[in-house]
N, C-alpha and C. Protein backbone atom coordinates (compact mmCIF):
# COMPACT_ATOMS: atom_id res chain seq x y z
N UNK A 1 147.51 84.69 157.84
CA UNK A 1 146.58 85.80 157.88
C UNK A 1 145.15 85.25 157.84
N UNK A 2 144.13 85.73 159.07
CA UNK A 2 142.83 85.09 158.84
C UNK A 2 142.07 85.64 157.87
N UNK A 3 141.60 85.39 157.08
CA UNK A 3 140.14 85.33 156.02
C UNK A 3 138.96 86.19 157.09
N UNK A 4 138.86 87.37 155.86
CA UNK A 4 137.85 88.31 156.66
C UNK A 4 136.75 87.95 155.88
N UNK A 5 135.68 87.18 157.22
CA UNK A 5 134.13 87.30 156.52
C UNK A 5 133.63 88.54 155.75
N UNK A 6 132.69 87.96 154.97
CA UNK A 6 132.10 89.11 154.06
C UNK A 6 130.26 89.12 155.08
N UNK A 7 130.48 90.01 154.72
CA UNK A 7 128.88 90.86 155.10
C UNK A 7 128.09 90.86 154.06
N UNK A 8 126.96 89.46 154.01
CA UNK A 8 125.89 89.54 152.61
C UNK A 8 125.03 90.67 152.67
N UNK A 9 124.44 91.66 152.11
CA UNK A 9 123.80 92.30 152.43
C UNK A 9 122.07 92.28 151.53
N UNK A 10 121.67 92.73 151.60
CA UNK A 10 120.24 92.65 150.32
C UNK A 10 119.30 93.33 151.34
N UNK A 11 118.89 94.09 150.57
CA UNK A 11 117.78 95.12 150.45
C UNK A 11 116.29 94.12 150.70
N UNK A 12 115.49 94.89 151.89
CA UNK A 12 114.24 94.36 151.83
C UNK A 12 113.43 94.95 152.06
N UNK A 13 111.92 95.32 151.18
CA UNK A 13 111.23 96.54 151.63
C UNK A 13 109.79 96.16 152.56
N UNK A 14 109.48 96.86 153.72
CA UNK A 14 108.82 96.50 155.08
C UNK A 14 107.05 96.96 154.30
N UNK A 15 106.01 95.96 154.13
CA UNK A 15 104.99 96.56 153.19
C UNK A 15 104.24 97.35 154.66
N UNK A 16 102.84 97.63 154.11
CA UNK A 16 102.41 98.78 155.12
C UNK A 16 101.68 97.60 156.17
N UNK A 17 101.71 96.68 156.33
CA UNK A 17 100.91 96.28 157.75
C UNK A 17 102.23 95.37 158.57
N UNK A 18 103.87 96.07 157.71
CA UNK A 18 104.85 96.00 158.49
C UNK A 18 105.61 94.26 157.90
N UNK A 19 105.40 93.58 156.80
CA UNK A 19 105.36 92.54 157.02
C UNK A 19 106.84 93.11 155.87
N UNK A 20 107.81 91.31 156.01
CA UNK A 20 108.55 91.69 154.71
C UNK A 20 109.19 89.81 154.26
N UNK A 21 109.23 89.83 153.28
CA UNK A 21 109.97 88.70 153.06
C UNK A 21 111.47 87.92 153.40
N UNK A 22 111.58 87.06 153.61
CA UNK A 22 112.91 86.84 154.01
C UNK A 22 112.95 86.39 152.34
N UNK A 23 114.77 86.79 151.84
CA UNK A 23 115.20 86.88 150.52
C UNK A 23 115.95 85.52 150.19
N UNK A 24 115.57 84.79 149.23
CA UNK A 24 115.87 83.28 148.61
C UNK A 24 117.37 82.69 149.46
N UNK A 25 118.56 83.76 148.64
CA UNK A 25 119.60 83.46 149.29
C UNK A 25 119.88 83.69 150.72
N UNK A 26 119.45 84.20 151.41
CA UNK A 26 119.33 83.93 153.07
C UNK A 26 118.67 82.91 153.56
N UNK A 27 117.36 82.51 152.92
CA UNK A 27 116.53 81.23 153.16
C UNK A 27 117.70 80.19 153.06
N UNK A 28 118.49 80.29 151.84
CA UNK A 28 119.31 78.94 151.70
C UNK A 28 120.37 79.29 152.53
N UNK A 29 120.99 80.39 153.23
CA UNK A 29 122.01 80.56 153.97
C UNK A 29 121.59 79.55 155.20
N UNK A 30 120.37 79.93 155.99
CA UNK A 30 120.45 79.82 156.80
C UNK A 30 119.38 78.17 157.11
N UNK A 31 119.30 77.62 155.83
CA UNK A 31 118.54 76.32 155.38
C UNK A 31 117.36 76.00 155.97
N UNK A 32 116.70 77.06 155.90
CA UNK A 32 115.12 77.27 155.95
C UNK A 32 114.14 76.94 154.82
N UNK A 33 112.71 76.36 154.91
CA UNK A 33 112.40 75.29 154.44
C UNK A 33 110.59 76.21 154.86
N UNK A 34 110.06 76.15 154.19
CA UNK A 34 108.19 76.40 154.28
C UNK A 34 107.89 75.79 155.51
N UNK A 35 107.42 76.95 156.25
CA UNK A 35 106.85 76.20 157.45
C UNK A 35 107.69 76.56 158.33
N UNK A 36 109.57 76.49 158.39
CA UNK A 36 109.97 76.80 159.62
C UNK A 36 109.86 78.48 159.99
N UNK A 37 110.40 78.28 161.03
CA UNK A 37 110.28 80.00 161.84
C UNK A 37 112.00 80.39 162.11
N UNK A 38 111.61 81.86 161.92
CA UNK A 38 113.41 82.05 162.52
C UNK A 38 112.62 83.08 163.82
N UNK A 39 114.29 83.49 164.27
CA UNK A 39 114.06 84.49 165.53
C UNK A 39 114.80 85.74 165.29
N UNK A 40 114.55 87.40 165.41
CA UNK A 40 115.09 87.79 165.63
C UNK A 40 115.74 88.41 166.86
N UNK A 41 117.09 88.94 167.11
CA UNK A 41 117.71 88.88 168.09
C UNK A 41 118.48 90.13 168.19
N UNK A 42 118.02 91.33 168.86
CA UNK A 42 118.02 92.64 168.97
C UNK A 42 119.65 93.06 169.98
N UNK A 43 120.72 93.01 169.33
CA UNK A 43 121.82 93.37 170.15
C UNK A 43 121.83 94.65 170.58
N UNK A 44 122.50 94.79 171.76
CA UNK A 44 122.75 96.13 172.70
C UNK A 44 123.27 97.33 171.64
N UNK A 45 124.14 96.84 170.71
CA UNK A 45 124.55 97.88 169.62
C UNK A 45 123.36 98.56 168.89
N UNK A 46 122.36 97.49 168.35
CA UNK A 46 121.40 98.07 167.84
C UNK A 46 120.96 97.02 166.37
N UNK A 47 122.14 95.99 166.46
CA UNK A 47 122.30 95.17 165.12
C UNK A 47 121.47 93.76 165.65
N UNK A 48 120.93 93.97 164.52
CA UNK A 48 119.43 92.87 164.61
C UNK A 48 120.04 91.39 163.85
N UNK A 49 120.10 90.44 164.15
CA UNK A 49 120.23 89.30 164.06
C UNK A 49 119.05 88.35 163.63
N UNK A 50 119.23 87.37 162.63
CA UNK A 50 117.99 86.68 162.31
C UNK A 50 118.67 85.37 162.02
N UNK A 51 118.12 84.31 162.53
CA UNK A 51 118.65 82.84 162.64
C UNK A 51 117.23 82.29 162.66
N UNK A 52 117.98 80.83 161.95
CA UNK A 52 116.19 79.52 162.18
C UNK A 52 116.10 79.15 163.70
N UNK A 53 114.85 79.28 163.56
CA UNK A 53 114.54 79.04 164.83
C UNK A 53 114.49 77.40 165.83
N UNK A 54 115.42 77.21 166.80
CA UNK A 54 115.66 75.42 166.65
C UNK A 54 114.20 75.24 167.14
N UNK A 55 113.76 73.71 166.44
CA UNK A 55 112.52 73.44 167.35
C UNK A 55 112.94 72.69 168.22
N UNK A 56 112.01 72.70 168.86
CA UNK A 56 111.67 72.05 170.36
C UNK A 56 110.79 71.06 170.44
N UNK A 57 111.02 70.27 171.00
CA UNK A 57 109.84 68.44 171.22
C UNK A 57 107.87 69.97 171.67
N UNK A 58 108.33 70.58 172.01
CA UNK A 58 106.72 71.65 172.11
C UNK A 58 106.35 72.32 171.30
N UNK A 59 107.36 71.93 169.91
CA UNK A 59 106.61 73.09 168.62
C UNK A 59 105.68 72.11 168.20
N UNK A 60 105.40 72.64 166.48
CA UNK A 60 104.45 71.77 165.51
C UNK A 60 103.02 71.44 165.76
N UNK A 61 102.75 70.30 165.85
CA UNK A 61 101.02 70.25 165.60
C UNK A 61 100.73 70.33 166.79
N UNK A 62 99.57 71.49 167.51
CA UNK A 62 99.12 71.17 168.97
C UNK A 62 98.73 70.05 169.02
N UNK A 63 97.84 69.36 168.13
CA UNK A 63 96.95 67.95 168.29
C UNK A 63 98.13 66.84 168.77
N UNK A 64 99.10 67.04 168.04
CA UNK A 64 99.96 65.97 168.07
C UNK A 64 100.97 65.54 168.81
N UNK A 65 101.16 67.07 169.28
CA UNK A 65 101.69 67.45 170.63
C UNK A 65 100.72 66.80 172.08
N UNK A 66 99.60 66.78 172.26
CA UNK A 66 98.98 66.80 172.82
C UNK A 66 98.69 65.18 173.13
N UNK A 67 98.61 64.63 171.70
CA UNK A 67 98.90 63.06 171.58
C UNK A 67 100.00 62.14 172.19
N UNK A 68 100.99 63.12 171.83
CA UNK A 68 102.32 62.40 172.45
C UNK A 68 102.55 62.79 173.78
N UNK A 69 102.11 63.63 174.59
CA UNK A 69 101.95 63.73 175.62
C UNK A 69 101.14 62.58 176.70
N UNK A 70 99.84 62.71 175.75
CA UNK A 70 99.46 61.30 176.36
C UNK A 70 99.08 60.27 176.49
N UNK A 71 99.99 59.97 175.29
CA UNK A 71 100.61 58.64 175.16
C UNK A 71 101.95 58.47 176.11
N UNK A 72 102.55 59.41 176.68
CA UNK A 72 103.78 59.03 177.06
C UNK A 72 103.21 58.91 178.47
N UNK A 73 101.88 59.64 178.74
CA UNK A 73 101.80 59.59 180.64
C UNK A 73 100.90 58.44 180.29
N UNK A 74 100.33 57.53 179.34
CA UNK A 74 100.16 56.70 179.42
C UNK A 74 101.00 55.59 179.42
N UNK A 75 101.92 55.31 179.11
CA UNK A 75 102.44 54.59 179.06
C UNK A 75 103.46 54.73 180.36
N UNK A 76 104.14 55.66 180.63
CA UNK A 76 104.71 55.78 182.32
C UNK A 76 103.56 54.86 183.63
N UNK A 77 102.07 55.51 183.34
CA UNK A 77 101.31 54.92 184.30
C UNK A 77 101.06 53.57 183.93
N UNK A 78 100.87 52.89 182.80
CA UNK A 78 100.40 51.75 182.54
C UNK A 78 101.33 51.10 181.89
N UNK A 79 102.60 50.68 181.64
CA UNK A 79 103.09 49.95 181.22
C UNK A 79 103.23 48.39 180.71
N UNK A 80 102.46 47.96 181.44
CA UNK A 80 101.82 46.72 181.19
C UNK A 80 101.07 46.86 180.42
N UNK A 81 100.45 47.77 179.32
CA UNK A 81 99.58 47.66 178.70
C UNK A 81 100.19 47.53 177.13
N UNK A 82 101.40 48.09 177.57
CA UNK A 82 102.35 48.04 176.08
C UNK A 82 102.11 46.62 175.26
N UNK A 83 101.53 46.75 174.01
CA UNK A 83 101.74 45.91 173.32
C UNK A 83 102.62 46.14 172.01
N UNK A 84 103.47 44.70 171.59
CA UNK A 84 104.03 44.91 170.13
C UNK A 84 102.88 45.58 169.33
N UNK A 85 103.63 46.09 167.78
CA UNK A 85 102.81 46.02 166.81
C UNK A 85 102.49 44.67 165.86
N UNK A 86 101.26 44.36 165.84
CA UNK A 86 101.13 42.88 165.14
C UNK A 86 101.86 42.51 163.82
N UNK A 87 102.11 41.87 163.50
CA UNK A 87 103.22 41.40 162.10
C UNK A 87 102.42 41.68 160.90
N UNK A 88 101.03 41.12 161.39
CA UNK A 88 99.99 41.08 159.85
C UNK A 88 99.55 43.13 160.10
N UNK A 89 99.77 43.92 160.61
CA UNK A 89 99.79 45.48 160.33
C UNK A 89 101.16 45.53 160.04
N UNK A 90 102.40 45.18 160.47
CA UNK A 90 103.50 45.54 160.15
C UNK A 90 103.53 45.20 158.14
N UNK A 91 103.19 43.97 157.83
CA UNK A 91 102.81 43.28 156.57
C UNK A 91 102.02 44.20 155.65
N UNK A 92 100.97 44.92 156.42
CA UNK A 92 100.36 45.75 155.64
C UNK A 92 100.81 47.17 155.35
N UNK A 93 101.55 47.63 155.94
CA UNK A 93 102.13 49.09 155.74
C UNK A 93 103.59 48.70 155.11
N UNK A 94 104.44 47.28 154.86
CA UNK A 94 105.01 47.22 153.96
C UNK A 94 104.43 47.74 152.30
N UNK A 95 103.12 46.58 152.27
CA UNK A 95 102.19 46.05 151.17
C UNK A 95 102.15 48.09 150.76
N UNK A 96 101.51 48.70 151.90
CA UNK A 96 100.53 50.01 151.10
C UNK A 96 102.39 50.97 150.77
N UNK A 97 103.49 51.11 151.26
CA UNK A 97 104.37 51.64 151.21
C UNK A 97 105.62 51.16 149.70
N UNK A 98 105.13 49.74 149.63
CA UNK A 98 105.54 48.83 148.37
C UNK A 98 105.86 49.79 146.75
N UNK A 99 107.16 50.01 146.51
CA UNK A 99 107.24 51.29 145.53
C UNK A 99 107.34 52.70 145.62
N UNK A 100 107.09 52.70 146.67
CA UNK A 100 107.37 54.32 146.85
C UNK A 100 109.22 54.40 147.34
N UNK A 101 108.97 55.61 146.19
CA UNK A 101 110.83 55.58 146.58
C UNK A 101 110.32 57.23 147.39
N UNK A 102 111.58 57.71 148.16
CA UNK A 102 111.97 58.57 148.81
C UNK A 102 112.94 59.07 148.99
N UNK A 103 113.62 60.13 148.71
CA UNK A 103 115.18 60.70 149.18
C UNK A 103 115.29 61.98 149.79
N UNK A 104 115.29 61.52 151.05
CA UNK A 104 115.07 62.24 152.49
C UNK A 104 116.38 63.39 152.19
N UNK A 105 117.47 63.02 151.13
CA UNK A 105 118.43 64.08 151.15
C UNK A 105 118.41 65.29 149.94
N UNK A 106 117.25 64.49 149.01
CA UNK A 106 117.19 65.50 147.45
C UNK A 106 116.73 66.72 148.46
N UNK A 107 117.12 68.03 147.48
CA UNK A 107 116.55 69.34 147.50
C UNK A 107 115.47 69.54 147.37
N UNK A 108 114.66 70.20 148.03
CA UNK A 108 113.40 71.04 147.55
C UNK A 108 113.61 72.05 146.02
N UNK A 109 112.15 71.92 145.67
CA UNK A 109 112.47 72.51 144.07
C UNK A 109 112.68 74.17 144.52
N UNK A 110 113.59 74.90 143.95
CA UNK A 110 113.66 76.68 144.25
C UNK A 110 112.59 77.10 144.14
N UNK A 111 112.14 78.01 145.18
CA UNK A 111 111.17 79.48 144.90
C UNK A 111 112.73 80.53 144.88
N UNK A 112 111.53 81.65 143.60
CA UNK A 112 112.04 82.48 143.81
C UNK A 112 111.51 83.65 144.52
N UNK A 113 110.63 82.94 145.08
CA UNK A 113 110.08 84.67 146.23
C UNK A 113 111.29 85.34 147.18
């Protein structure tokens, strides 16, 4: 016998210039994080759908976007210009990075908004 999904439901109230919060436990349903975007997605029935939104190599910083752009048509046109990175900068961003720990997998601390 298959296992019938449950339907989370929670109450959310729309303030007056229309805006509303997305609610903690849906943030973590759907592992959304400050900063990302979701989409909603308006079915023919009438049932509204809300998912994170995937990014794309064209979201995030325009500047940086804009950087890597051209850097990459630079480097397509000029290839010969490619150089390594020097050992004594590689040496130094060991040196300034030296102690810092990081764990790319710990949790973010909870909000409860």
């Amino acid at each position: 016998m298959a296992k019938t999904a449950e339907i989370l439901e929670i109450p959310a109230t729309i303030t007056e210039r229309g805006q509303t919060t997305v609610p903690a436990a849906i943030r973590r349903m759907l592992a959304l994080g400050k900063r990302d975007q979701v989409v909603f997605r308006g079915l023919a029935d009438g049932t509204v759908v809300i998912a994170k939104k995937q990014s794309s190599a064209n979201d995030g910083d325009p500047v940086i976007g804009r950087f890597l752009a051209f850097l990459a048509h630079d480097m397509a046109n000029e290839p010969a210009r490619i150089r390594p990175v020097p050992k004594s900068l590689v040496a130094r961003g060991k040196d300034l990075a030296k102690g810092v720990k990081v764990d790319l997998d710990a949790a973010l601390p909870e909000d409860d908004a």
